[in-house]
C-alpha atoms as a PDB file:
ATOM      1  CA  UNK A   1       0.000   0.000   0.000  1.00  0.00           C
ATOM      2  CA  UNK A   2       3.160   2.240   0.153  1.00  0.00           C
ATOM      3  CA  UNK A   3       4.575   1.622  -3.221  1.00  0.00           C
ATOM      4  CA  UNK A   4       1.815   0.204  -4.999  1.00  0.00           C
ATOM      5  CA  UNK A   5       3.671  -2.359  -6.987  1.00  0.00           C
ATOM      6  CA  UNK A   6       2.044  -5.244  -7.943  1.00  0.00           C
ATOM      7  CA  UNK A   7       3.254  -8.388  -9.105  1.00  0.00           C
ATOM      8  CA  UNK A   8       1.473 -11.432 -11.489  1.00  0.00           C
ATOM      9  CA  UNK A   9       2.413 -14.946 -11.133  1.00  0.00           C
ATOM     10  CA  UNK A  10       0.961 -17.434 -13.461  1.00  0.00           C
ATOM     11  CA  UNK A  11      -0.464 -20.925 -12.330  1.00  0.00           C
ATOM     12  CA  UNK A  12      -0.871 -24.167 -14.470  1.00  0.00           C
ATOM     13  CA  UNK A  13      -3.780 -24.594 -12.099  1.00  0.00           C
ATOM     14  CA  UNK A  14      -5.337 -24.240  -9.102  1.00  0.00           C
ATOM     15  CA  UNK A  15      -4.089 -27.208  -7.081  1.00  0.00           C
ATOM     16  CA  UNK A  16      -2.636 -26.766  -3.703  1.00  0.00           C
ATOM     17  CA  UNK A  17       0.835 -27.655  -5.028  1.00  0.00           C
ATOM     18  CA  UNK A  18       1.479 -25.358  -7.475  1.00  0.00           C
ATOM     19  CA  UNK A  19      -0.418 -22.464  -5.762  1.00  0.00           C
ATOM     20  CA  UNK A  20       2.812 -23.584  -2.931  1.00  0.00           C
ATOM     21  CA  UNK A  21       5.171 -23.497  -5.596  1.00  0.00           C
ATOM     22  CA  UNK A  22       4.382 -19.528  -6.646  1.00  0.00           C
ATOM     23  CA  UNK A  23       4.575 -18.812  -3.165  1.00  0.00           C
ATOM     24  CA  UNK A  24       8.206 -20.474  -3.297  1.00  0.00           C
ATOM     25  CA  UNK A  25       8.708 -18.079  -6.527  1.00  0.00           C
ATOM     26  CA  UNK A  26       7.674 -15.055  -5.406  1.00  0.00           C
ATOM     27  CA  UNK A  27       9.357 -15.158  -2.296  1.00  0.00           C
ATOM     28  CA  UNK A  28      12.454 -16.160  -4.106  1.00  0.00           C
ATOM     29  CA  UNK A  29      12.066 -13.238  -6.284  1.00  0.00           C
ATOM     30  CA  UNK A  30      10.740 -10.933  -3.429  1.00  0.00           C
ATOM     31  CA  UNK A  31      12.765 -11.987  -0.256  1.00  0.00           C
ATOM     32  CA  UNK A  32      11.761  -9.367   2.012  1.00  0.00           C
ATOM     33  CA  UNK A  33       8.318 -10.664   1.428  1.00  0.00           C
ATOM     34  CA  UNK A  34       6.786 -11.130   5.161  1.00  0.00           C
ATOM     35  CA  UNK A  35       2.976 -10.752   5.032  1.00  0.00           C
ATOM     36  CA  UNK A  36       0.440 -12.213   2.534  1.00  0.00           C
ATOM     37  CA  UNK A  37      -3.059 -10.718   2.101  1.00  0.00           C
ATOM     38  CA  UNK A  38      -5.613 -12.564   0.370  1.00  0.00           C
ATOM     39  CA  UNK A  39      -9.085 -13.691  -0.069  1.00  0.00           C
ATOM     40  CA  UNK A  40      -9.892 -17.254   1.122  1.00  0.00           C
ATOM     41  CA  UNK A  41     -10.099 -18.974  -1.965  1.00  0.00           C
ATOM     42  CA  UNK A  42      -9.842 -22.572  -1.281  1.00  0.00           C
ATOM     43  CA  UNK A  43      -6.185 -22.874  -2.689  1.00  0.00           C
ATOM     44  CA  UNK A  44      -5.246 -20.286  -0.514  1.00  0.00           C
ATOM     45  CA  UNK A  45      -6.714 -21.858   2.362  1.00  0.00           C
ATOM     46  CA  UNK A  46      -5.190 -24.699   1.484  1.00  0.00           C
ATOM     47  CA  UNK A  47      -1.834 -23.505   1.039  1.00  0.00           C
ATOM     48  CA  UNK A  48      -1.618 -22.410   4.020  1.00  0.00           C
ATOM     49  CA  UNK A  49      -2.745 -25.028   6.336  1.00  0.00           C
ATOM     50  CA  UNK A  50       0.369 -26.808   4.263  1.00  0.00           C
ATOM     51  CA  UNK A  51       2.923 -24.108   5.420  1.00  0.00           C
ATOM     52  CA  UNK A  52       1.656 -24.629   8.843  1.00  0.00           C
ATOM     53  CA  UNK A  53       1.934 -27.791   9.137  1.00  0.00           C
ATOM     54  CA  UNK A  54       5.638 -27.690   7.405  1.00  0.00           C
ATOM     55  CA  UNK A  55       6.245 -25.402   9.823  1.00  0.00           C
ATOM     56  CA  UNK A  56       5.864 -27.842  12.762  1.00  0.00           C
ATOM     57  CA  UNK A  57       7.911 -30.410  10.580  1.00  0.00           C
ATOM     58  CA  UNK A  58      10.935 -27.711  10.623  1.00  0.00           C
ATOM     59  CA  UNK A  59      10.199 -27.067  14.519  1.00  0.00           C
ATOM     60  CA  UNK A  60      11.002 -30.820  15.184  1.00  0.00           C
ATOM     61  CA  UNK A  61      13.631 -31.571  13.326  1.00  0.00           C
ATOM     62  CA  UNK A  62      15.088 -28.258  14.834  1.00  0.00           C
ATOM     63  CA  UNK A  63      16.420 -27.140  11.289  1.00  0.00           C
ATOM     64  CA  UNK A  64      18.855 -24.084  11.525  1.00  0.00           C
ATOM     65  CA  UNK A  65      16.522 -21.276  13.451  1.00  0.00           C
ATOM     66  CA  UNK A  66      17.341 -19.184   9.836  1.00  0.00           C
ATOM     67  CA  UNK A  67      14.293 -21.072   8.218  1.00  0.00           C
ATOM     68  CA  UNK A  68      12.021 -18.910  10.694  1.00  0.00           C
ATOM     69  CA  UNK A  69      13.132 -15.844  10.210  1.00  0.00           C
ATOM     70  CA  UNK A  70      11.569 -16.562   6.699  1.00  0.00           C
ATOM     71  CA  UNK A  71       7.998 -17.498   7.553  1.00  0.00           C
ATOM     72  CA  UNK A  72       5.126 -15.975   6.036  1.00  0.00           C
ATOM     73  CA  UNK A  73       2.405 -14.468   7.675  1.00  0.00           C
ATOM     74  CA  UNK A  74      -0.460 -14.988   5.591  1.00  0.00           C
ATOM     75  CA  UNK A  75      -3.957 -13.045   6.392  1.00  0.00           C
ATOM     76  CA  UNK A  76      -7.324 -14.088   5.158  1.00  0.00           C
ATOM     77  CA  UNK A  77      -9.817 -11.321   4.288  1.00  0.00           C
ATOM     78  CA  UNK A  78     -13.676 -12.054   5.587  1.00  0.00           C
ATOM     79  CA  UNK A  79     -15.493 -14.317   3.451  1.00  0.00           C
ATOM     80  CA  UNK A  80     -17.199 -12.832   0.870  1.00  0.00           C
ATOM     81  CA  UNK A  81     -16.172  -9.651   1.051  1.00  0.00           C
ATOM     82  CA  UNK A  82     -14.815  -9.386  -2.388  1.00  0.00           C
ATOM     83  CA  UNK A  83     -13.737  -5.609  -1.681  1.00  0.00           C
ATOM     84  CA  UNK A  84     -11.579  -6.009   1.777  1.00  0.00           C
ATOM     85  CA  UNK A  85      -8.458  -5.745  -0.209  1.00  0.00           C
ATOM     86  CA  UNK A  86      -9.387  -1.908  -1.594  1.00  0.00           C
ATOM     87  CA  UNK A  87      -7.070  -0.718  -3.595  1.00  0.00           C
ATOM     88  CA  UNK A  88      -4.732  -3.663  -4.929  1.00  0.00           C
ATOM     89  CA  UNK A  89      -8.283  -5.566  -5.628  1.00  0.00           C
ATOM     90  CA  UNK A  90      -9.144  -2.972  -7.595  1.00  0.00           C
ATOM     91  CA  UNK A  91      -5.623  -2.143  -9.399  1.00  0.00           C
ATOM     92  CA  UNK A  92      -5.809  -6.492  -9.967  1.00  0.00           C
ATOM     93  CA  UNK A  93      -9.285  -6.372 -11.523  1.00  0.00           C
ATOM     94  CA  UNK A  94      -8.044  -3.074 -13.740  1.00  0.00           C
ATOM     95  CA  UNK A  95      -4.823  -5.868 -15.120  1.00  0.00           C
ATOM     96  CA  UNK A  96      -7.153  -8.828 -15.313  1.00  0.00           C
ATOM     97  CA  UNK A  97     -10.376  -7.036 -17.143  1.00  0.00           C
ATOM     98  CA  UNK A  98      -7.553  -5.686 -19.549  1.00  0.00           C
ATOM     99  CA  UNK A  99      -5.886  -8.708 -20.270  1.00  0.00           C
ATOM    100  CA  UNK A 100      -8.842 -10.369 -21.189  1.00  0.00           C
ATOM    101  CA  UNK A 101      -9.885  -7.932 -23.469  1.00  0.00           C
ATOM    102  CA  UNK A 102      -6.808  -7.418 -25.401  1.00  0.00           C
ATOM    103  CA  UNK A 103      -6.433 -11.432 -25.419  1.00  0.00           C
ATOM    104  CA  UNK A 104      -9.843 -12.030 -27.255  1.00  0.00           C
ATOM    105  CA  UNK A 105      -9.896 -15.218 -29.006  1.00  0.00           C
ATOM    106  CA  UNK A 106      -5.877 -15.458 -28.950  1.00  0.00           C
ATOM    107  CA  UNK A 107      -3.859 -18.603 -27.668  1.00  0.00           C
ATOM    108  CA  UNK A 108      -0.616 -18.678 -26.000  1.00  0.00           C
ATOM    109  CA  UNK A 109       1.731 -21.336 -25.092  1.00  0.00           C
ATOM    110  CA  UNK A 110       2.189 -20.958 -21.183  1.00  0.00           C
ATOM    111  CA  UNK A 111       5.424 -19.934 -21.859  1.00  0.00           C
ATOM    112  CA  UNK A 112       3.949 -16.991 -24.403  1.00  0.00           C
ATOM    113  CA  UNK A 113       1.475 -16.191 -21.500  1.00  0.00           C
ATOM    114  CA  UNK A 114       4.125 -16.283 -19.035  1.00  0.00           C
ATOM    115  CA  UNK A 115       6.134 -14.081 -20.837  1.00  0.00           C
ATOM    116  CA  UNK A 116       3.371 -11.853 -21.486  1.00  0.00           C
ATOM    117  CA  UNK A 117       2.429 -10.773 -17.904  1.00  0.00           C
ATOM    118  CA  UNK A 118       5.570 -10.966 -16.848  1.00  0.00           C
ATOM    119  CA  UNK A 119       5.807  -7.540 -18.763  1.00  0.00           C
ATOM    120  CA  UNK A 120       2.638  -6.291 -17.660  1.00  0.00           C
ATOM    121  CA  UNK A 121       3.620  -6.439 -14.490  1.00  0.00           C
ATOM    122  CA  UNK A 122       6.935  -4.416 -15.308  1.00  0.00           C
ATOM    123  CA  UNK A 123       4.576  -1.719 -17.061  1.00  0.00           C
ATOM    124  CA  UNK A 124       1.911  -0.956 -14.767  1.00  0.00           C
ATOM    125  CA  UNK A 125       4.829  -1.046 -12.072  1.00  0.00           C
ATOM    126  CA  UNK A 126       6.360   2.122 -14.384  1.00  0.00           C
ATOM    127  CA  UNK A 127       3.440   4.107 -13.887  1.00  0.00           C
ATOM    128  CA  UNK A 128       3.733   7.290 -12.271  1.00  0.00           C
ATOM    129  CA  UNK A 129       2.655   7.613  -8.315  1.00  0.00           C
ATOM    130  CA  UNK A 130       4.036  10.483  -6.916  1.00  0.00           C
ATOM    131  CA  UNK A 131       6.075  13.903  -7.473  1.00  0.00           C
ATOM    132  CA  UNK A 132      10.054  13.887  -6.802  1.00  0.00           C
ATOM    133  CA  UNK A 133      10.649  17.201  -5.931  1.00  0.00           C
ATOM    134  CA  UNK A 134       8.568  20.761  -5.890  1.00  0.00           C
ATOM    135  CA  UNK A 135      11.053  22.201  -8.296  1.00  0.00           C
ATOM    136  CA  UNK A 136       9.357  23.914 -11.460  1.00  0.00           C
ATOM    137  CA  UNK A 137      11.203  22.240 -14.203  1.00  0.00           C
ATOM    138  CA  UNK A 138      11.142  19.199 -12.415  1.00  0.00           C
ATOM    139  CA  UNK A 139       8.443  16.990 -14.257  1.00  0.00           C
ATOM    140  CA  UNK A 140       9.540  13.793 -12.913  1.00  0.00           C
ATOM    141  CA  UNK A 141       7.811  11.176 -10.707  1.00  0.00           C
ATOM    142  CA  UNK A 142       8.714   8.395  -8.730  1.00  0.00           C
ATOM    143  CA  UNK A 143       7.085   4.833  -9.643  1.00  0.00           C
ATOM    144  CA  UNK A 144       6.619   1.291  -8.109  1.00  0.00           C
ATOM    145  CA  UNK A 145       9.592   0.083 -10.082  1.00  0.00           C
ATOM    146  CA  UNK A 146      11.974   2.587  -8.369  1.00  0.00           C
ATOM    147  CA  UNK A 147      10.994   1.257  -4.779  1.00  0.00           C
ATOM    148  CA  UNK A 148      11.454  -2.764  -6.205  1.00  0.00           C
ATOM    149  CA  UNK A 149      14.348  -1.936  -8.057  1.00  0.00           C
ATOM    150  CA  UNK A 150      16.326   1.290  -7.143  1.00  0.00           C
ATOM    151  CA  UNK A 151      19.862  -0.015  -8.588  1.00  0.00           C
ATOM    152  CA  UNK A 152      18.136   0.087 -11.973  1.00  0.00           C
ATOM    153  CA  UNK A 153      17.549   2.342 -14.840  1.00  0.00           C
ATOM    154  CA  UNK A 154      14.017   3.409 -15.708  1.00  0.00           C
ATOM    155  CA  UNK A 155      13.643   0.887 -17.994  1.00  0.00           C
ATOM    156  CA  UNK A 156      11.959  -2.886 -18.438  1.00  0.00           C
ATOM    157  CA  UNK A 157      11.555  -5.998 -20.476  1.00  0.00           C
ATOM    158  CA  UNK A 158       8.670  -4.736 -22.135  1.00  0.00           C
ATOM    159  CA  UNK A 159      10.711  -1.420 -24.088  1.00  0.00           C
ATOM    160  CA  UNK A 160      14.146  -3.082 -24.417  1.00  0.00           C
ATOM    161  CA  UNK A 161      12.616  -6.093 -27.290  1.00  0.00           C
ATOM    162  CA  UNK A 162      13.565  -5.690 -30.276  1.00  0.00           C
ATOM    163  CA  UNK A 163      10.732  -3.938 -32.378  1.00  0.00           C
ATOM    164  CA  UNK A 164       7.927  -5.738 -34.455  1.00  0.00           C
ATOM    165  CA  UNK A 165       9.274  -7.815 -37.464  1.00  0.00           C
ATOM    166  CA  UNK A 166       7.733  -7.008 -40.889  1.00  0.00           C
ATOM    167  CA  UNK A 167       8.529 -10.387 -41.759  1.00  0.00           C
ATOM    168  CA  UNK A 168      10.415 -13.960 -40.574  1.00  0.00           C
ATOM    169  CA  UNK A 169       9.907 -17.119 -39.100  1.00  0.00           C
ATOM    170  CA  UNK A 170       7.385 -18.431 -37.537  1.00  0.00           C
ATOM    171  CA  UNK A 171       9.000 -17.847 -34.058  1.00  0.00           C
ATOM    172  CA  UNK A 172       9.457 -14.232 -35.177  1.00  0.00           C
ATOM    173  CA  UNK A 173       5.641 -14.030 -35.816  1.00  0.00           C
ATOM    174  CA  UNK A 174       4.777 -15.668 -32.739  1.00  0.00           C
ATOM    175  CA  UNK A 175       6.956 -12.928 -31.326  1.00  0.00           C
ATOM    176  CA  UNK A 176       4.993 -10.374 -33.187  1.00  0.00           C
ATOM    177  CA  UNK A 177       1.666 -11.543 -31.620  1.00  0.00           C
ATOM    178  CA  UNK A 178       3.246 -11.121 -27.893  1.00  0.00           C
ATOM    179  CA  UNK A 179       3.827  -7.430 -29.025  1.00  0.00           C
ATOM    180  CA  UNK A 180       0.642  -6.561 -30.383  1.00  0.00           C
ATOM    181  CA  UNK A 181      -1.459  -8.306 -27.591  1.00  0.00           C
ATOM    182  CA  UNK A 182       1.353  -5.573 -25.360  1.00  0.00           C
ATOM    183  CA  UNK A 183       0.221  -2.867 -27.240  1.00  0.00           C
ATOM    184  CA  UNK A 184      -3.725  -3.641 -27.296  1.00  0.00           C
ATOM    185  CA  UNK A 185      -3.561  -4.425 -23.778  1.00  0.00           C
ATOM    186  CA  UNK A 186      -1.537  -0.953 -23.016  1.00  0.00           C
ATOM    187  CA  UNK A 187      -4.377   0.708 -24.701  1.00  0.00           C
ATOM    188  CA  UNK A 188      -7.267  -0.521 -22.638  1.00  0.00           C
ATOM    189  CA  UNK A 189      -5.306  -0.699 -19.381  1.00  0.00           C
ATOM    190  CA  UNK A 190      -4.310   2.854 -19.343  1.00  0.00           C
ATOM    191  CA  UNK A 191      -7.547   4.023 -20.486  1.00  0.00           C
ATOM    192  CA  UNK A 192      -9.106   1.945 -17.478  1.00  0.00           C
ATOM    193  CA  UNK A 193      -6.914   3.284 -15.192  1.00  0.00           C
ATOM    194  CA  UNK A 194      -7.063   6.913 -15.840  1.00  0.00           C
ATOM    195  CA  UNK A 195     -10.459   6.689 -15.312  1.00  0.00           C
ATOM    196  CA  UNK A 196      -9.917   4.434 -12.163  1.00  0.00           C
ATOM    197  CA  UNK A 197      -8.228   7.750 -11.037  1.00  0.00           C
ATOM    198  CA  UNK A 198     -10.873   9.935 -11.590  1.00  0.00           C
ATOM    199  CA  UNK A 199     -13.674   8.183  -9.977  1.00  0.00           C
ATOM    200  CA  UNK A 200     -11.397   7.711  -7.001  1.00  0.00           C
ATOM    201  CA  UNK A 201     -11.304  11.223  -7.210  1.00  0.00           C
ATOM    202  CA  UNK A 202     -15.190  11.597  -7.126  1.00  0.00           C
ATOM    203  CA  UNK A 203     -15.449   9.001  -4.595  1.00  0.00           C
ATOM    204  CA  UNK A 204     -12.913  11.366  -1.909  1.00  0.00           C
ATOM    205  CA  UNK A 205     -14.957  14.314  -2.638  1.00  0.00           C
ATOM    206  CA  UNK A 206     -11.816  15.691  -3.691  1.00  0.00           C
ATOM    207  CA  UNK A 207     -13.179  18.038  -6.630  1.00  0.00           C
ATOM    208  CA  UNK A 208     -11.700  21.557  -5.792  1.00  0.00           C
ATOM    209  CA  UNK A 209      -9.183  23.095  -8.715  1.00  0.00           C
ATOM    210  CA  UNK A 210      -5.754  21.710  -8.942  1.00  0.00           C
ATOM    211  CA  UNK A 211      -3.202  23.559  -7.272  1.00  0.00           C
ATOM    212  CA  UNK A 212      -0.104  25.688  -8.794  1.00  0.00           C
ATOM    213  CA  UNK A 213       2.657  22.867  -8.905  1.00  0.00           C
ATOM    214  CA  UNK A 214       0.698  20.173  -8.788  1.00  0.00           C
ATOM    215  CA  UNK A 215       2.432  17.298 -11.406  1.00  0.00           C
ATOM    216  CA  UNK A 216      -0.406  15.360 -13.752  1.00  0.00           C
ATOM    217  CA  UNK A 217      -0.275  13.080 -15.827  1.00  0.00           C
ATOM    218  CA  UNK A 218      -1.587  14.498 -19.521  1.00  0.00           C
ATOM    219  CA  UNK A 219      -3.836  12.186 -21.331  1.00  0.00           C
ATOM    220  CA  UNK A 220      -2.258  11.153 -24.646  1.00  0.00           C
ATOM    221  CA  UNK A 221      -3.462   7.661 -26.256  1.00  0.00           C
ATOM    222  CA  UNK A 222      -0.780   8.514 -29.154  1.00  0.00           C
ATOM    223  CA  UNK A 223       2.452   7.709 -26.664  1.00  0.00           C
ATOM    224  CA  UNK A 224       4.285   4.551 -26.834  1.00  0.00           C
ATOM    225  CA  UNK A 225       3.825   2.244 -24.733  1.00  0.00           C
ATOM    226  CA  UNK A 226       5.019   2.822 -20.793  1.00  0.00           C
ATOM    227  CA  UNK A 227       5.306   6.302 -22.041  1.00  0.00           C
ATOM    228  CA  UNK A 228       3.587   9.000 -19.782  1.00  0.00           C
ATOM    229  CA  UNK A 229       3.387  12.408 -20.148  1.00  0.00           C
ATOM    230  CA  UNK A 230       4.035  14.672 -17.279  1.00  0.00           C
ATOM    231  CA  UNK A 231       3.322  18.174 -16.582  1.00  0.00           C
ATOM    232  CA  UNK A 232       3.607  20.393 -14.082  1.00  0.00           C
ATOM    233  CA  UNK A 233       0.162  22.943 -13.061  1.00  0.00           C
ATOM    234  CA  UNK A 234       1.320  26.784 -13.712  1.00  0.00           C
ATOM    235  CA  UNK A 235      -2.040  28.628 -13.720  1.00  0.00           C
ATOM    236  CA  UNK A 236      -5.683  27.675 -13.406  1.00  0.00           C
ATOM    237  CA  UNK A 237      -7.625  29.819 -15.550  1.00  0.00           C
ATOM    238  CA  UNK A 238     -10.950  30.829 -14.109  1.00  0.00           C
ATOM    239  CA  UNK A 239     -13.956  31.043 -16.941  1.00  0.00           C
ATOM    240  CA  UNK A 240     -16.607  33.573 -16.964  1.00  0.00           C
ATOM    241  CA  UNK A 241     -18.965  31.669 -15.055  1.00  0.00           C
ATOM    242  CA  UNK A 242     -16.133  30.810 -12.258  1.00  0.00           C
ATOM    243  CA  UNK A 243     -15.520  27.564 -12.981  1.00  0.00           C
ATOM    244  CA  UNK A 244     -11.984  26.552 -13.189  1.00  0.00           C
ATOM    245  CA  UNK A 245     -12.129  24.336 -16.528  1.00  0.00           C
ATOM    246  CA  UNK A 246      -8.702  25.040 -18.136  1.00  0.00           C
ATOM    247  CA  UNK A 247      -5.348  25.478 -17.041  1.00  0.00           C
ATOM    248  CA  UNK A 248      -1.590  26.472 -18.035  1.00  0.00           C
ATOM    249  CA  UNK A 249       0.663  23.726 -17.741  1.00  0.00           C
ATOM    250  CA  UNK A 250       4.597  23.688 -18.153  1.00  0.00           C
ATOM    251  CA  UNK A 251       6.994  20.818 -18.723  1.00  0.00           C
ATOM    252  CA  UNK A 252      10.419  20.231 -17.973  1.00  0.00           C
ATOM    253  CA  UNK A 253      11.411  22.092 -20.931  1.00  0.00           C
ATOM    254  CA  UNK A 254      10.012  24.949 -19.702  1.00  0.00           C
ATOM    255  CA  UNK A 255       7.509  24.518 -22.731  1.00  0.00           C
ATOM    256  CA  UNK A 256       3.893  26.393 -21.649  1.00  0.00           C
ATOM    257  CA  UNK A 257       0.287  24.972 -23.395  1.00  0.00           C
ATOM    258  CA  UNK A 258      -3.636  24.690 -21.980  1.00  0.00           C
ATOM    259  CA  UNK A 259      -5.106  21.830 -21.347  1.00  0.00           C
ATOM    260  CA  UNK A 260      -8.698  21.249 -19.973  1.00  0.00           C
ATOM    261  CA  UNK A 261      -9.413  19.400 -16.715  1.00  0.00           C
ATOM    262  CA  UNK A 262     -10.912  16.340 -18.551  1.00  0.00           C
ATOM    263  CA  UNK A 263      -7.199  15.776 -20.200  1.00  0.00           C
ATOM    264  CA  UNK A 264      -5.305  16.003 -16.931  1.00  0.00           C
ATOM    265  CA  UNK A 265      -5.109  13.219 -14.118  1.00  0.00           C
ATOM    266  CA  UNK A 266      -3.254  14.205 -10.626  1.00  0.00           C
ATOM    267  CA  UNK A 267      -0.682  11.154  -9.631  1.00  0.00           C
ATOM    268  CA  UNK A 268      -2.095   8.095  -8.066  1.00  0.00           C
ATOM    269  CA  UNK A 269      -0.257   8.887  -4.378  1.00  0.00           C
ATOM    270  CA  UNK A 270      -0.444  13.261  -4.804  1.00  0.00           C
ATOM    271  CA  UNK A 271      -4.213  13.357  -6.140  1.00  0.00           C
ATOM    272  CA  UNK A 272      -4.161  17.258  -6.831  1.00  0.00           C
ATOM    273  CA  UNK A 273      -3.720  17.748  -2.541  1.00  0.00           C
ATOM    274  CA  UNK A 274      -1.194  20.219  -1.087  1.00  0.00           C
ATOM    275  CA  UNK A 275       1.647  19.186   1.281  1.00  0.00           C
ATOM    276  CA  UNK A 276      -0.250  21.457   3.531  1.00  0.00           C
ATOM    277  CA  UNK A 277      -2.923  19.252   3.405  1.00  0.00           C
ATOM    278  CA  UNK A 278      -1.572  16.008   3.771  1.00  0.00           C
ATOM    279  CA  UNK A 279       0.855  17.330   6.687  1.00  0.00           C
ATOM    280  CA  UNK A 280      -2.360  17.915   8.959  1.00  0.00           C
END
């Protein structure tokens, strides 16, 4: 809930031992992993009672007292209470809805799939959360990816492939297909979330004018993909009626243009609020 990254780990199936065996991964990959929240699906309910009971295996054989310092905590939300995990449920159901609908009638090896949301994961963990810095010319935000990964560039699987082959073999076109289910599902995910962010918006009541310095995120379907465009609140300009509709933006090359409110989304973790505000 601080960083809002997310991570996707695909399953053969549903059976306790491979639901185990992500666990196993994701730890692996995530070793400062301590808590698990989830719903009580029956694999999860399952998979747990199994880590218990290994647990108590460990605790007799008295294997090296290292093994506990990597338990997992793992918390059941209330039964059918679909919406106890707020905000990553809904950031989840944004991925899944998306996936499905840039997938269509498409198949995948498992390894295709795997491959595929694999670099979902690395995009929607790209997307901008919160300002860096209050300074003018300073467009830049921090993301998920640079609390997972802060030895790394700003960069991830999904924009260092080679681009889309006019022509070639068949793995090549299989390779092509990957990219262009990307690409669709980039499209409809964004789209979804923007407008995830403005109903959260509505939902916090929070619908004064943005603020002077406030950094948004400018709509613009055209960008590549993992591309977002940032700008930086100058001026809101008040219309005749006094409603604030339009504003002045700026970016980081100083560059000045209007854009109206229904083109400009304030970061997922700043939401258009000064530091005034959130310090009381």
């Amino acid at each position: 809930m601080v960083t809002r990254a997310i991570w996707i780990e695909p399953l053969l199936n549903m059976t306790l031992s491979t639901t185990v065996n992500a666990l196993s991964r994701v730890q692996s990959i995530f070793p400062a992993l301590k808590t698990i929240y989830s719903d009580r699906g029956t694999n999860f309910i399952g998979a747990r009672r199994e880590i218990s009971e290994g647990k108590e295996l460990w605790n007799r054989e008295q294997i090296n007292d290292k093994l506990y310092e990597k338990n997992i905590e793992w918390q059941l939300g209330p039964a059918n209470c679909g919406h106890y995990g707020g905000m990553w449920e809904r950031m989840v159901a944004i991925v899944k809805d998306s996936l499905k609908a840039s997938m269509r009638n498409k198949s995948l090896t498992f390894d295709e799939f795997e491959t595929l949301v694999y670099a979902i994961a690395a995009a929607v963990n790209k997307r901008p959360i919160t300002a860096v810095s209050d300074d003018p010319l300073d467009c830049s935000a921090l993301s998920p990816s640079n609390f997972l990964y802060p030895y790394m560039n700003n960069t991830t699987g999904t924009n260092i492939y080679p681009p889309i082959p006019l022509s070639g073999a068949q793995t090549r076109e299989r390779w092509n297909e990957i990219q262009q289910i990307l690409d669709e599902w980039w499209r409809i995910w964004q789209s979804n979330y923007l407008l995830e962010q403005r109903k959260r918006k509505k939902w916090t009541k929070k619908t004064k004018p943005l603020e002077a310095g406030t950094i948004v995120i400018v709509v613009d379907p055209i960008l590549p993909r993992e591309r977002w465009r940032l700008s930086r609140v100058k001026e809101a300009v008040v219309s005749r009626d006094n409603v604030t509709r339009n504003y002045i933006l700026s970016d980081s090359f100083g560059n000045e243009f209007h854009r109206n409110i229904t083109g400009l989304v304030p970061l997922e973790l700043d939401d258009g609020i000064s530091k005034n505000e959130l310090s009381k």
